[in-house]
PDB file of N, CA and C in Angstrom:
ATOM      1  N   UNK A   1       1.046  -6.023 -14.828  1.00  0.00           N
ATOM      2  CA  UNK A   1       1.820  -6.431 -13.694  1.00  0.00           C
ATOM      3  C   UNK A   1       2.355  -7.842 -13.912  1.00  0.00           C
ATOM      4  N   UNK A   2       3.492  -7.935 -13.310  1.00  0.00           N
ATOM      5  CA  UNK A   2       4.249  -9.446 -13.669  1.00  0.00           C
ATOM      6  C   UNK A   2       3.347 -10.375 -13.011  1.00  0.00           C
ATOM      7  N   UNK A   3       3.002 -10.296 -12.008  1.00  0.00           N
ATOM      8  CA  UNK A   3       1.710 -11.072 -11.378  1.00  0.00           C
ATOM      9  C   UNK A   3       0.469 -11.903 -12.247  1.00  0.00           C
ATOM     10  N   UNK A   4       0.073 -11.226 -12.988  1.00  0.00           N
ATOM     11  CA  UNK A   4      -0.913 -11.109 -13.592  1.00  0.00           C
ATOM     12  C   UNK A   4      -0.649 -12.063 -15.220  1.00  0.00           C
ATOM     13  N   UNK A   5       0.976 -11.713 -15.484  1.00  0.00           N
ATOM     14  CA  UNK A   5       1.528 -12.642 -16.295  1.00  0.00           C
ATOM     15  C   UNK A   5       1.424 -14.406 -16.446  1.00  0.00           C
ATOM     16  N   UNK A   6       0.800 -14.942 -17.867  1.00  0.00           N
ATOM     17  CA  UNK A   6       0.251 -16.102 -17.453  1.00  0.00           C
ATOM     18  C   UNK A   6       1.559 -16.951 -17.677  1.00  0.00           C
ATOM     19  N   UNK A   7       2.216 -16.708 -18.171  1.00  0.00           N
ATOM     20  CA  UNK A   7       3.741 -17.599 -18.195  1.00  0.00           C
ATOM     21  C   UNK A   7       4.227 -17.691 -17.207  1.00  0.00           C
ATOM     22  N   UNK A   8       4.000 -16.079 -15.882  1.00  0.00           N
ATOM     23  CA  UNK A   8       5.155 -16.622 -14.861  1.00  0.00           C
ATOM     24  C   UNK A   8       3.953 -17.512 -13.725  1.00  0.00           C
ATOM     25  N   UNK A   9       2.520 -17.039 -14.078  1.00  0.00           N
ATOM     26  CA  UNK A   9       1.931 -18.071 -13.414  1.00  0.00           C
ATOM     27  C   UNK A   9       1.661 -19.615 -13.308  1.00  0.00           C
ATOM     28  N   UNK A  10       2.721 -19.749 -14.623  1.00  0.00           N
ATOM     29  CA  UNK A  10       2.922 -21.392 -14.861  1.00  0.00           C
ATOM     30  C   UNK A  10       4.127 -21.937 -14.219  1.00  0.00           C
ATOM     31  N   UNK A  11       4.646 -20.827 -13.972  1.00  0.00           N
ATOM     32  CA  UNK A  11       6.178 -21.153 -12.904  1.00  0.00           C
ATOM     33  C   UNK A  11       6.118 -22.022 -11.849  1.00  0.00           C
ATOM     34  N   UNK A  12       6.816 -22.778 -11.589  1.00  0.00           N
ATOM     35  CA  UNK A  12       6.886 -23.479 -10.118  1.00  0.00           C
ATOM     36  C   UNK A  12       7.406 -22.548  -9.079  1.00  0.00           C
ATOM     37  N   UNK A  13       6.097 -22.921  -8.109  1.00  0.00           N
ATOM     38  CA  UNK A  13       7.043 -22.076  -6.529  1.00  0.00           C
ATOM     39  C   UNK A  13       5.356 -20.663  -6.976  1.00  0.00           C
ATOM     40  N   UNK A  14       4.749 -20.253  -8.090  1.00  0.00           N
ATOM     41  CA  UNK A  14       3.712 -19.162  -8.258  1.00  0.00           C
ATOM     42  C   UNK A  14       2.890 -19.243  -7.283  1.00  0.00           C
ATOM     43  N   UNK A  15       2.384 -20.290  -6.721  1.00  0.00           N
ATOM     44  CA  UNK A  15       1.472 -20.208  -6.327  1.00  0.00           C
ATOM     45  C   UNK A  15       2.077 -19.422  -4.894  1.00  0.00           C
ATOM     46  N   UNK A  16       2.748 -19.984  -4.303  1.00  0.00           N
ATOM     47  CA  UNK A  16       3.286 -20.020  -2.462  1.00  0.00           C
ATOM     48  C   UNK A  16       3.620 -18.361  -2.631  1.00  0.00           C
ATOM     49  N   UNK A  17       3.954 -17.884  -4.051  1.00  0.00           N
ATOM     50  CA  UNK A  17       4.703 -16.401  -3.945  1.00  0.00           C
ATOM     51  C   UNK A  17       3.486 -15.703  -4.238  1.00  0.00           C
ATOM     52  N   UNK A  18       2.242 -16.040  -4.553  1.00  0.00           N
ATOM     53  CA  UNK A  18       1.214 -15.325  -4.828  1.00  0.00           C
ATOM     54  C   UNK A  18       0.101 -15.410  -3.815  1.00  0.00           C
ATOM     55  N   UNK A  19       0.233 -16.299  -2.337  1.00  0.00           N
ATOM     56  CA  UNK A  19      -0.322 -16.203  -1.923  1.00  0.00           C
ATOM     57  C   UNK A  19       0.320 -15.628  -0.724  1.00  0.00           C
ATOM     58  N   UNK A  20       1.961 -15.221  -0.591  1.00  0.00           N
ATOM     59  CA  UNK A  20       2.509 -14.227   0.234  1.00  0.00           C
ATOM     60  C   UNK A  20       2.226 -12.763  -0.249  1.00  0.00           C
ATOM     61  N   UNK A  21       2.380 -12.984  -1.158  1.00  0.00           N
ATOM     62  CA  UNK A  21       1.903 -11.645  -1.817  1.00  0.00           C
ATOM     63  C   UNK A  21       0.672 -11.043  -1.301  1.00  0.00           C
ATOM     64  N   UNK A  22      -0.226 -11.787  -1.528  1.00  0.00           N
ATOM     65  CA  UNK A  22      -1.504 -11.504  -0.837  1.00  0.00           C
ATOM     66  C   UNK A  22      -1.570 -11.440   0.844  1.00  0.00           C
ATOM     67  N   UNK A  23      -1.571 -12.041   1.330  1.00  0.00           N
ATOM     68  CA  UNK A  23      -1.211 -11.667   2.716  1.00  0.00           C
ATOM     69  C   UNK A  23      -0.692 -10.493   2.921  1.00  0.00           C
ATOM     70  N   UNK A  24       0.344 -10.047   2.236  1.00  0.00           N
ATOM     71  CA  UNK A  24       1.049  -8.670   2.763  1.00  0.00           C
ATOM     72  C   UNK A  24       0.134  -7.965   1.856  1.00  0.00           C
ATOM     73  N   UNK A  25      -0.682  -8.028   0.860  1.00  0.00           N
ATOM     74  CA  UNK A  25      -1.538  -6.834   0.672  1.00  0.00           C
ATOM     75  C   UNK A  25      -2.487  -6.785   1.393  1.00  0.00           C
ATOM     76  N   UNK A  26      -3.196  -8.081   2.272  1.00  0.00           N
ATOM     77  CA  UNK A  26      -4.262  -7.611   3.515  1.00  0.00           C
ATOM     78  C   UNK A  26      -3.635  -7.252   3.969  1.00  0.00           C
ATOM     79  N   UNK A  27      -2.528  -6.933   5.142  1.00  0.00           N
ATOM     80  CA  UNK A  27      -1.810  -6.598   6.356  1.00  0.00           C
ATOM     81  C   UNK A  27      -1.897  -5.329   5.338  1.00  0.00           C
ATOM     82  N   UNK A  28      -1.290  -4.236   4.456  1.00  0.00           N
ATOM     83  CA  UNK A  28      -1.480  -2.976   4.131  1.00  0.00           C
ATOM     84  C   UNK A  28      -3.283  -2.631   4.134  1.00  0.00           C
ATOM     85  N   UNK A  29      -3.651  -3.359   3.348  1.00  0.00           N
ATOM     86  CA  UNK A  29      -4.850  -2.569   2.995  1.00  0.00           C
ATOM     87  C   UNK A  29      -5.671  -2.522   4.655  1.00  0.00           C
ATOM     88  N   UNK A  30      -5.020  -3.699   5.457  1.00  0.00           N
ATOM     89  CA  UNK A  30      -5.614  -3.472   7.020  1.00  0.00           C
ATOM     90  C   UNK A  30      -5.167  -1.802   7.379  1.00  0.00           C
ATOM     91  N   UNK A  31      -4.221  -1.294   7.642  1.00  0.00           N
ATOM     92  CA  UNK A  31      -3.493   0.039   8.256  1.00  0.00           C
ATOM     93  C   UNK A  31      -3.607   1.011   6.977  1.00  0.00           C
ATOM     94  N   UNK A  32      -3.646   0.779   5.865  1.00  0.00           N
ATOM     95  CA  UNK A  32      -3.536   2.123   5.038  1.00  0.00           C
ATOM     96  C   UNK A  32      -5.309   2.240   4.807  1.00  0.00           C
ATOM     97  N   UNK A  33      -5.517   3.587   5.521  1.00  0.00           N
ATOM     98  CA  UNK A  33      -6.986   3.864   5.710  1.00  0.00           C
ATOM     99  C   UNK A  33      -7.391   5.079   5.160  1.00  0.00           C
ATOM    100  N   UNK A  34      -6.486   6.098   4.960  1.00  0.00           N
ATOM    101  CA  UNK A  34      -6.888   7.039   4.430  1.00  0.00           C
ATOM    102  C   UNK A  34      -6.228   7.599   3.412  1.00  0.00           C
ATOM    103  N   UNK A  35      -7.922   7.578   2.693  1.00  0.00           N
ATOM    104  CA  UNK A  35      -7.305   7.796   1.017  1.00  0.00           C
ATOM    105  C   UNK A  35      -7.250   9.574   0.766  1.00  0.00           C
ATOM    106  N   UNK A  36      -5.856   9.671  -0.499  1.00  0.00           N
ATOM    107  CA  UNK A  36      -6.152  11.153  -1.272  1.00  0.00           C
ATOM    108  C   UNK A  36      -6.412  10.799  -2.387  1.00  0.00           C
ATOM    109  N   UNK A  37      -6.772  12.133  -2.997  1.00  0.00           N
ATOM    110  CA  UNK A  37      -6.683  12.174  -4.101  1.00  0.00           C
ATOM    111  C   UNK A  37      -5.408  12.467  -5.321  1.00  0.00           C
ATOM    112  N   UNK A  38      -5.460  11.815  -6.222  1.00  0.00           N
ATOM    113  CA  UNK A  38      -4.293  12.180  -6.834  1.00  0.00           C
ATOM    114  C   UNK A  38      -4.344  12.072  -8.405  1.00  0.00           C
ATOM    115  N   UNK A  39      -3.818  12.865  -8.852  1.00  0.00           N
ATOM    116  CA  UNK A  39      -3.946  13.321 -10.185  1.00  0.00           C
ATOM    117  C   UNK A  39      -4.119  11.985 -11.663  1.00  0.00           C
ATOM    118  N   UNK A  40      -5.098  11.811 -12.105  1.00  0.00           N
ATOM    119  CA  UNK A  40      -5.201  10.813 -13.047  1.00  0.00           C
ATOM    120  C   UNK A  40      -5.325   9.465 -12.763  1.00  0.00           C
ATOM    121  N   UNK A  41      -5.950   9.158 -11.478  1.00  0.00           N
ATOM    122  CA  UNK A  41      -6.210   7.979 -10.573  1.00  0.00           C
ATOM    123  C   UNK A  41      -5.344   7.138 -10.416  1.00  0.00           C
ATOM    124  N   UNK A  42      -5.500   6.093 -10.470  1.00  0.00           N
ATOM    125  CA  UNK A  42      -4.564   4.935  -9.689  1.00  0.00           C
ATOM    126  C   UNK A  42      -4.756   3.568  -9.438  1.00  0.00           C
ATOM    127  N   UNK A  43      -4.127   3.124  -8.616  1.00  0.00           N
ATOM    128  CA  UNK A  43      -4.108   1.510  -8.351  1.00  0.00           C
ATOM    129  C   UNK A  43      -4.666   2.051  -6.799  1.00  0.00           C
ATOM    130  N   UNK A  44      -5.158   1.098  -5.672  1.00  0.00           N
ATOM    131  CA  UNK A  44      -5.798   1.828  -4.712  1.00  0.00           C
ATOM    132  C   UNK A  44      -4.377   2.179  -3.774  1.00  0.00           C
ATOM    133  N   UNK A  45      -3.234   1.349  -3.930  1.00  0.00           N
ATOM    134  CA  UNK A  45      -1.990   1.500  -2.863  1.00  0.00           C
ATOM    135  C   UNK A  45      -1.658   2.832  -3.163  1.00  0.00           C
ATOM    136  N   UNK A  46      -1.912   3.562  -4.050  1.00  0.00           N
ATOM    137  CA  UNK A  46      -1.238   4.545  -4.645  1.00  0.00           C
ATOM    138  C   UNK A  46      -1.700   5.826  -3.715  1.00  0.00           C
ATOM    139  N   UNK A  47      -3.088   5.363  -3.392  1.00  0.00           N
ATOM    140  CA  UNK A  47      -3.905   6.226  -3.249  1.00  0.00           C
ATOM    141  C   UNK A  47      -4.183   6.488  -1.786  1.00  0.00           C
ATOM    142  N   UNK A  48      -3.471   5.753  -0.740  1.00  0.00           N
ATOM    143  CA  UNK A  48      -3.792   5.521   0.517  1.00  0.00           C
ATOM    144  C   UNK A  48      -2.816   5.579   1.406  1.00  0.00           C
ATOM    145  N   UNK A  49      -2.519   5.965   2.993  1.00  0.00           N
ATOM    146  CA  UNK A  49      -1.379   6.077   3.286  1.00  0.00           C
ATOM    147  C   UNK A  49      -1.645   5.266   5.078  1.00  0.00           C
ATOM    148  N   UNK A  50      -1.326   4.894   5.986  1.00  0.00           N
ATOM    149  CA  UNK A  50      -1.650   4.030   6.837  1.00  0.00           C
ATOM    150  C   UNK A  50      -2.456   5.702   7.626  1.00  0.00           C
ATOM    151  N   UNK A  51      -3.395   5.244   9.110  1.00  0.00           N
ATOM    152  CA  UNK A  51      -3.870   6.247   9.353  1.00  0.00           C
ATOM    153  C   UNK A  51      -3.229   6.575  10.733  1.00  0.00           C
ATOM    154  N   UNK A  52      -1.841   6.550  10.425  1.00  0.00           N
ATOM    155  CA  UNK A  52      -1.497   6.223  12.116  1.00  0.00           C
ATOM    156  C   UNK A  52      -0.162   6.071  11.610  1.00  0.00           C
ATOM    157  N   UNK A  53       1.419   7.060  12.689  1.00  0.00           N
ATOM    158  CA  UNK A  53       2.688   6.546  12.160  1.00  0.00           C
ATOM    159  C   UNK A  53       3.141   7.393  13.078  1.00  0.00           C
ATOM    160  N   UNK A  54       4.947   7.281  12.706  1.00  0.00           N
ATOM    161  CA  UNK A  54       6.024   7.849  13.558  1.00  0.00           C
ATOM    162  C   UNK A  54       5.808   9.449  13.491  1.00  0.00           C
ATOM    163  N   UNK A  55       6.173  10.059  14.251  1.00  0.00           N
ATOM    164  CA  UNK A  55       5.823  11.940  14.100  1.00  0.00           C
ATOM    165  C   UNK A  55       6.579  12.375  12.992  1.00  0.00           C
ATOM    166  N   UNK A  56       8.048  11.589  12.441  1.00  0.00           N
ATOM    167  CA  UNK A  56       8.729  12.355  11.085  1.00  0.00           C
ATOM    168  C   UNK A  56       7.781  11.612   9.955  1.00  0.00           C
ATOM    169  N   UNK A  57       7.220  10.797  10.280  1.00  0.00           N
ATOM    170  CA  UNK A  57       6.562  10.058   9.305  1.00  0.00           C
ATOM    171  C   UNK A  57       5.156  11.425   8.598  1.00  0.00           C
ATOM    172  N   UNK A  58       4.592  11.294  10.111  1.00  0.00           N
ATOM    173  CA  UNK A  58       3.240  12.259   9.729  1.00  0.00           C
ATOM    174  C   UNK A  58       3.524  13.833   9.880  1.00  0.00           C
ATOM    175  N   UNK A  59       4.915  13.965  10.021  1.00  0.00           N
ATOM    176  CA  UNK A  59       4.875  15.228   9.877  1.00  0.00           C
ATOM    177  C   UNK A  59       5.038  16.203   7.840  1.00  0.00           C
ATOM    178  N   UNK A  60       6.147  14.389   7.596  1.00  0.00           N
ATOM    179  CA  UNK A  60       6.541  14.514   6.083  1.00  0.00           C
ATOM    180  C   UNK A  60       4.822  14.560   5.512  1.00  0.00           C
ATOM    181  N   UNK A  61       4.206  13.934   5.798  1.00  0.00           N
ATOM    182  CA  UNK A  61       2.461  13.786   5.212  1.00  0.00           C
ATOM    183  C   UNK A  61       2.328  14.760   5.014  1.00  0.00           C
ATOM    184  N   UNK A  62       1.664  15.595   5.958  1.00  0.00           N
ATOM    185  CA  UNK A  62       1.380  16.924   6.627  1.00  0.00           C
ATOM    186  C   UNK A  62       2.183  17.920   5.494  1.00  0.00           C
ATOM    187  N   UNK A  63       3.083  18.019   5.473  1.00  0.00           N
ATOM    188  CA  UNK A  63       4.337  18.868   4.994  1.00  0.00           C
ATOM    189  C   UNK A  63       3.866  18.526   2.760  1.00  0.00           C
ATOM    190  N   UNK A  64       4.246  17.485   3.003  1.00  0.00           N
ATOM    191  CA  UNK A  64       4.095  17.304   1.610  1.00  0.00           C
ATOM    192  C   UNK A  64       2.965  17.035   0.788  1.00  0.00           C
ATOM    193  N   UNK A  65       1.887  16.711   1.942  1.00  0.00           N
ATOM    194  CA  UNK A  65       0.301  16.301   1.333  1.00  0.00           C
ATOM    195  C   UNK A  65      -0.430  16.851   1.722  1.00  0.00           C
ATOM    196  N   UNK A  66      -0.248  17.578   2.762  1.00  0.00           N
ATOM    197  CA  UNK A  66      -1.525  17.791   3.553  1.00  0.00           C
ATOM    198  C   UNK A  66      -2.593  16.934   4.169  1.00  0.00           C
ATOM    199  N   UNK A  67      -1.410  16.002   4.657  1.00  0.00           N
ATOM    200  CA  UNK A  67      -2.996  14.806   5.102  1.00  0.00           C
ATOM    201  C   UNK A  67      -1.880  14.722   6.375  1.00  0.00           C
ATOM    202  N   UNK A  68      -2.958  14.861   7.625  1.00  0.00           N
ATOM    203  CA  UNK A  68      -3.045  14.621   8.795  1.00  0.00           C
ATOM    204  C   UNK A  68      -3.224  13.577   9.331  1.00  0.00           C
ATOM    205  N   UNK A  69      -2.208  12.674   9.682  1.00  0.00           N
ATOM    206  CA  UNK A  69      -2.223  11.739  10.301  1.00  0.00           C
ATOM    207  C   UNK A  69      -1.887  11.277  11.910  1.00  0.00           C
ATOM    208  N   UNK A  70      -2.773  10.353  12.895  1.00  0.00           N
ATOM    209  CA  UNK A  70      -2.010   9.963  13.932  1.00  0.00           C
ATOM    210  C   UNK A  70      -0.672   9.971  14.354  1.00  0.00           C
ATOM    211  N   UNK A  71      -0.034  10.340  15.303  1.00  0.00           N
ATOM    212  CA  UNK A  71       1.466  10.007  15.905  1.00  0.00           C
ATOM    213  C   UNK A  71       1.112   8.726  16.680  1.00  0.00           C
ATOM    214  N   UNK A  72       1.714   7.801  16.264  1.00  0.00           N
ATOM    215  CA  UNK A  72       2.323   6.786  17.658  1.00  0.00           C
ATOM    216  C   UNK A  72       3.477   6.550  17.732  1.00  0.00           C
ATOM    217  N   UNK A  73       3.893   6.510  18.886  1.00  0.00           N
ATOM    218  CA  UNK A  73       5.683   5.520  18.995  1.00  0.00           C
ATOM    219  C   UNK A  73       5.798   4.720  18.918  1.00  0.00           C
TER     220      UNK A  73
END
């Protein structure tokens, strides 16, 4: 991952973009709660989908995964 890259972590401005970065991966990993399974494992985002969404949202789930999720508006 470019992240993880130690050249661009010598960049000016890395740090402020790596610690937005992080923030928006707590705010996901807060709402994406339920994990599937999926063929030849993964990174965990890969693997997880929020547990709670719009009805075309959880209906596409449902439809294409088989994972049952909350409706909210």
């Amino acid at each position: 991952m470019v992240i993880d890259d130690e050249e661009i972590r010598r960049c000016d401005g890395f740090e402020a973009f790596n610690d937005a970065v992080q923030r928006e991966d707590d705010v996901f990993r807060s709402i994406a709660t339920v994990q599937y399974p999926i063929e030849g494992g993964g990174d965990w985002w890969v693997a997880v989908v929020p547990g709670y969404g719009g009805a075309e949202f959880a209906s596409d789930l449902l439809r294409e995964r088989g994972i049952a999720i909350e409706v909210r508006e």
